[in-house]
C-alpha atoms as a PDB file:
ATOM      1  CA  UNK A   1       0.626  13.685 -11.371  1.00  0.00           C
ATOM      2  CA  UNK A   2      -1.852  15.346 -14.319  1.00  0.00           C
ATOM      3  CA  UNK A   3      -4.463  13.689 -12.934  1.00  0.00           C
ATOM      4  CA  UNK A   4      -3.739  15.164  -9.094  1.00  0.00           C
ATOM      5  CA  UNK A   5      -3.355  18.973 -10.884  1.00  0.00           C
ATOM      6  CA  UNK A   6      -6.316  18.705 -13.100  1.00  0.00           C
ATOM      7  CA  UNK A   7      -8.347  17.793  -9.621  1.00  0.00           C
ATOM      8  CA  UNK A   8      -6.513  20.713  -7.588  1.00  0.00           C
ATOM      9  CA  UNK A   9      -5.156  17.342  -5.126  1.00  0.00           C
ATOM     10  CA  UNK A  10      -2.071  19.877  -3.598  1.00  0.00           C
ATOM     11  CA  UNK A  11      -1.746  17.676  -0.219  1.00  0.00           C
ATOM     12  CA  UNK A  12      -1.245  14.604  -2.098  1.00  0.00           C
ATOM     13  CA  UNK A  13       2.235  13.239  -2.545  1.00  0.00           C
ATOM     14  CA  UNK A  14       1.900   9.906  -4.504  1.00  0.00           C
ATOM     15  CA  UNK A  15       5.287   7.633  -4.153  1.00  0.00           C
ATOM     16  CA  UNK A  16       6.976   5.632  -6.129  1.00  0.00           C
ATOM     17  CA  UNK A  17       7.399   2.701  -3.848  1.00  0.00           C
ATOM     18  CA  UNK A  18       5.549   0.090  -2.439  1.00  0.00           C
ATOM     19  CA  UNK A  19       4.512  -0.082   1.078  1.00  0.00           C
ATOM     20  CA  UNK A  20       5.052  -3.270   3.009  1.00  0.00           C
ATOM     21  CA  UNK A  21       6.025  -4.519   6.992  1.00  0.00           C
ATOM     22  CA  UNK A  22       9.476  -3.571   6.684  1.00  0.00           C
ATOM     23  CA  UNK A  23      11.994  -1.815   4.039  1.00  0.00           C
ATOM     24  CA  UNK A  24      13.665  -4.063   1.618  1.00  0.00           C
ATOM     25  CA  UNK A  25      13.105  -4.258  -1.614  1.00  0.00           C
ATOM     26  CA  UNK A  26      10.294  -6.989  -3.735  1.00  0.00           C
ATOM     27  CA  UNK A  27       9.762  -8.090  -7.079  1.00  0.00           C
ATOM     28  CA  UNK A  28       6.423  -6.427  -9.111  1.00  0.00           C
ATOM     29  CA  UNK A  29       5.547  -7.738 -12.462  1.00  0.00           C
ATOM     30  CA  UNK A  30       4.071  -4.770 -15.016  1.00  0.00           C
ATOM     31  CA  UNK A  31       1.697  -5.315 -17.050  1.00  0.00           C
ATOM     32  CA  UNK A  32       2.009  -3.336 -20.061  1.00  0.00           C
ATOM     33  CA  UNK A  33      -0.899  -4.905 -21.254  1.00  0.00           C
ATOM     34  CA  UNK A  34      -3.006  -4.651 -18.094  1.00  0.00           C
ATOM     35  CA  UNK A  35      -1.723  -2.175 -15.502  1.00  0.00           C
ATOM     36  CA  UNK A  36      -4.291  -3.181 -13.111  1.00  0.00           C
ATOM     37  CA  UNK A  37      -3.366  -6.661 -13.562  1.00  0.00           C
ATOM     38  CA  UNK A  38       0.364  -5.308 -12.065  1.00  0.00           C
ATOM     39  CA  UNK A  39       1.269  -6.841  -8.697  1.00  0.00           C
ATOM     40  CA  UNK A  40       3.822  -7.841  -6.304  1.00  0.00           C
ATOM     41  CA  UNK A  41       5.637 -10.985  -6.900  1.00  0.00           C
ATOM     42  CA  UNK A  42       5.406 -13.295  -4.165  1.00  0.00           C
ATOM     43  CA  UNK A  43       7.045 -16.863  -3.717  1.00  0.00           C
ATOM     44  CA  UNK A  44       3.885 -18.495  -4.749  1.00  0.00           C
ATOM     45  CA  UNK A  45       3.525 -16.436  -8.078  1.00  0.00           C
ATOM     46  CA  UNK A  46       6.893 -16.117 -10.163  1.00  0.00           C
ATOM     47  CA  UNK A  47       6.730 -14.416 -13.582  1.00  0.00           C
ATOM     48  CA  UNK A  48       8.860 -13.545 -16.416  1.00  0.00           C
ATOM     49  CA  UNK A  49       8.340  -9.318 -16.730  1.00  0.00           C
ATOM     50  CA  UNK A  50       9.182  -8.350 -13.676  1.00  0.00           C
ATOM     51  CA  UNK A  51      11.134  -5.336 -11.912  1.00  0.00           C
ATOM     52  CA  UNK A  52      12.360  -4.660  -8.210  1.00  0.00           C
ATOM     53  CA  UNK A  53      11.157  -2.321  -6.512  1.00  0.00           C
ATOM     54  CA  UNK A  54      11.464  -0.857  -3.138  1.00  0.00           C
ATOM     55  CA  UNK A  55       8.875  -1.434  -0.164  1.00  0.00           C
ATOM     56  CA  UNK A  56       8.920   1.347   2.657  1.00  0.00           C
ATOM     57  CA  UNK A  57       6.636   1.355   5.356  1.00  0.00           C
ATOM     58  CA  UNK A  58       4.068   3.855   6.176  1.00  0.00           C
ATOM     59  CA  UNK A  59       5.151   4.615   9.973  1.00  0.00           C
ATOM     60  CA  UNK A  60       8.773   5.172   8.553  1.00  0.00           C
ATOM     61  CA  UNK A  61       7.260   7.398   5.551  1.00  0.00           C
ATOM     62  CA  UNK A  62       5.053   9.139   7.683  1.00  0.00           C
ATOM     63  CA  UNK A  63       7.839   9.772  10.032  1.00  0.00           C
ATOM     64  CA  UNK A  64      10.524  10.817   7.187  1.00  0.00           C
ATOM     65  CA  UNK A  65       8.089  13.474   5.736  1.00  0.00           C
ATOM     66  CA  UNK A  66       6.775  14.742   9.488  1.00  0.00           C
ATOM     67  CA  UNK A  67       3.421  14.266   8.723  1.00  0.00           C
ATOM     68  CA  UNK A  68       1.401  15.297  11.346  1.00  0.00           C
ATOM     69  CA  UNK A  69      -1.764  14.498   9.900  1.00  0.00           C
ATOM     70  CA  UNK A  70      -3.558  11.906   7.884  1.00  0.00           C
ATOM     71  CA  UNK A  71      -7.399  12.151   6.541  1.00  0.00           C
ATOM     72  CA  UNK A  72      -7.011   9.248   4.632  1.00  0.00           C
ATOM     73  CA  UNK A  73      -4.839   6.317   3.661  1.00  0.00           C
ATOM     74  CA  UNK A  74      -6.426   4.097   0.319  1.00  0.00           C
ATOM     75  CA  UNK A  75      -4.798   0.890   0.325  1.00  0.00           C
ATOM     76  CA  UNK A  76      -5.508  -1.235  -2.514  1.00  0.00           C
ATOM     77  CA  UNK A  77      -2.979  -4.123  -2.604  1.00  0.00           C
ATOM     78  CA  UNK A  78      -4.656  -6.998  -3.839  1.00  0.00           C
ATOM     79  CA  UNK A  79      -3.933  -9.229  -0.728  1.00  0.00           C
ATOM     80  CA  UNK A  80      -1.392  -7.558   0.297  1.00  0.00           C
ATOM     81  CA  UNK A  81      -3.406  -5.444   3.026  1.00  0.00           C
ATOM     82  CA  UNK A  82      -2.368  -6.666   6.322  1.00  0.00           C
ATOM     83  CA  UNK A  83       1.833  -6.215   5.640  1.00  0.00           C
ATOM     84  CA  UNK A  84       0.545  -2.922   4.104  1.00  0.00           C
ATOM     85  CA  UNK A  85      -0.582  -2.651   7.910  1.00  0.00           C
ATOM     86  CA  UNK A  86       1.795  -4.194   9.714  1.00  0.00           C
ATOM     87  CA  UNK A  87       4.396  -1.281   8.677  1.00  0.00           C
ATOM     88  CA  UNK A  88       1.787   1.283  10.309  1.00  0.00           C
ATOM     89  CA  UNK A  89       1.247   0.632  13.914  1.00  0.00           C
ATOM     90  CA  UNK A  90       2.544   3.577  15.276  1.00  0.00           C
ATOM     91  CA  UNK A  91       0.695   5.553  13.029  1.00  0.00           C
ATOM     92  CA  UNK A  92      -2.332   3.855  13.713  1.00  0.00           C
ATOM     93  CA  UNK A  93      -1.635   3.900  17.652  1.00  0.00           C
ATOM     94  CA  UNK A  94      -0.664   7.973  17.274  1.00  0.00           C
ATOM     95  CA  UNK A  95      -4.495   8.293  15.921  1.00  0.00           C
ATOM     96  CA  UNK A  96      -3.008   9.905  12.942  1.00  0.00           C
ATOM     97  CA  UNK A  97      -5.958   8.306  10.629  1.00  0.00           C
ATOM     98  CA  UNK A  98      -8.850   6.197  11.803  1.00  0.00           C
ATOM     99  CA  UNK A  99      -8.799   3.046  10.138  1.00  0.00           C
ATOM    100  CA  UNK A 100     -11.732   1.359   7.871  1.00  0.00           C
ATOM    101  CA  UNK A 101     -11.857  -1.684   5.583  1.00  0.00           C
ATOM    102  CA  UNK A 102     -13.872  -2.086   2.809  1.00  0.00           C
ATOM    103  CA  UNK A 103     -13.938  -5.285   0.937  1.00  0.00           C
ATOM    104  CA  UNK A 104     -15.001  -5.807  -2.350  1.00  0.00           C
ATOM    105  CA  UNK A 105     -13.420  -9.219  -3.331  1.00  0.00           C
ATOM    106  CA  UNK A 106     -13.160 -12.498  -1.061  1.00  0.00           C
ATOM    107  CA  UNK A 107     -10.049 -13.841  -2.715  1.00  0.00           C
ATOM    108  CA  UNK A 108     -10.946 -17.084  -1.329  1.00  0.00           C
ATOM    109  CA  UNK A 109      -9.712 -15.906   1.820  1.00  0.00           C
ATOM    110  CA  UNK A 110     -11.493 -16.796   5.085  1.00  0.00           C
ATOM    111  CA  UNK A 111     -12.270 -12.942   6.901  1.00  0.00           C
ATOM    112  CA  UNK A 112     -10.824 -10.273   6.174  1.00  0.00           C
ATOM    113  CA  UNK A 113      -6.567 -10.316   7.404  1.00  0.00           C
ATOM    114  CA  UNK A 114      -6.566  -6.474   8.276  1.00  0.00           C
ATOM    115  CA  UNK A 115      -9.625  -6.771  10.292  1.00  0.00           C
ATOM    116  CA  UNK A 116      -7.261  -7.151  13.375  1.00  0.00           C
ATOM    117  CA  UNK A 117      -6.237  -4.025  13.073  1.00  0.00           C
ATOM    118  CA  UNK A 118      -9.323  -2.095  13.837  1.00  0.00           C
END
């Protein structure tokens, strides 16, 4: 939030949640010693420090807080891009933003998941 003031960043809301395909709720290891080596816990990747969090979607948070306009959505989910998607199709389809990927990482993963969303 300091760092939003001391930029004058009024229209941004940041959220305490994590944004998924549907609302439930996930596990997220934190990384004390790493913060940007904090993620969400999948199936294939248990660990000890972890906390559960909840997962909204952006349609339903776009639709909770009557947004009626987007300039830009930054997504950066380590993998977790396309679910990150797949709970914003109406937003998408409504125009509200205009979608575009950047990639910086492969991940050993063959094309780029969200791509079928542009």
């Amino acid at each position: 939030m300091e760092n939003l003031k001391l930029n004058g960043l009024t229209q941004c809301h940041p959220l305490n949640l994590a944004l998924g395909a549907r609302v439930s709720r996930l596990a997220f290891l934190n990384n004390p010693d790493s913060p940007i080596a904090s993620h969400l816990i999948t199936q294939d990747n248990v660990a000890e420090r972890t906390q559960t969090v909840a997962v909204s979607t952006i349609d339903r948070e776009v639709e909770s807080r009557s947004i009626k306009r987007l300039d830009l959505i930054k997504i950066n989910v380590e993998g977790f891009e396309a679910d990150v998607l797949d709970g914003a199709g109406e937003t998408l389809a409504a125009a509200l933003v205009v979608p575009g990927i950047q990639r910086l990482r492969d991940h050993g993963v063959p094309g780029p998941p969200s791509a079928r969303f542009l």
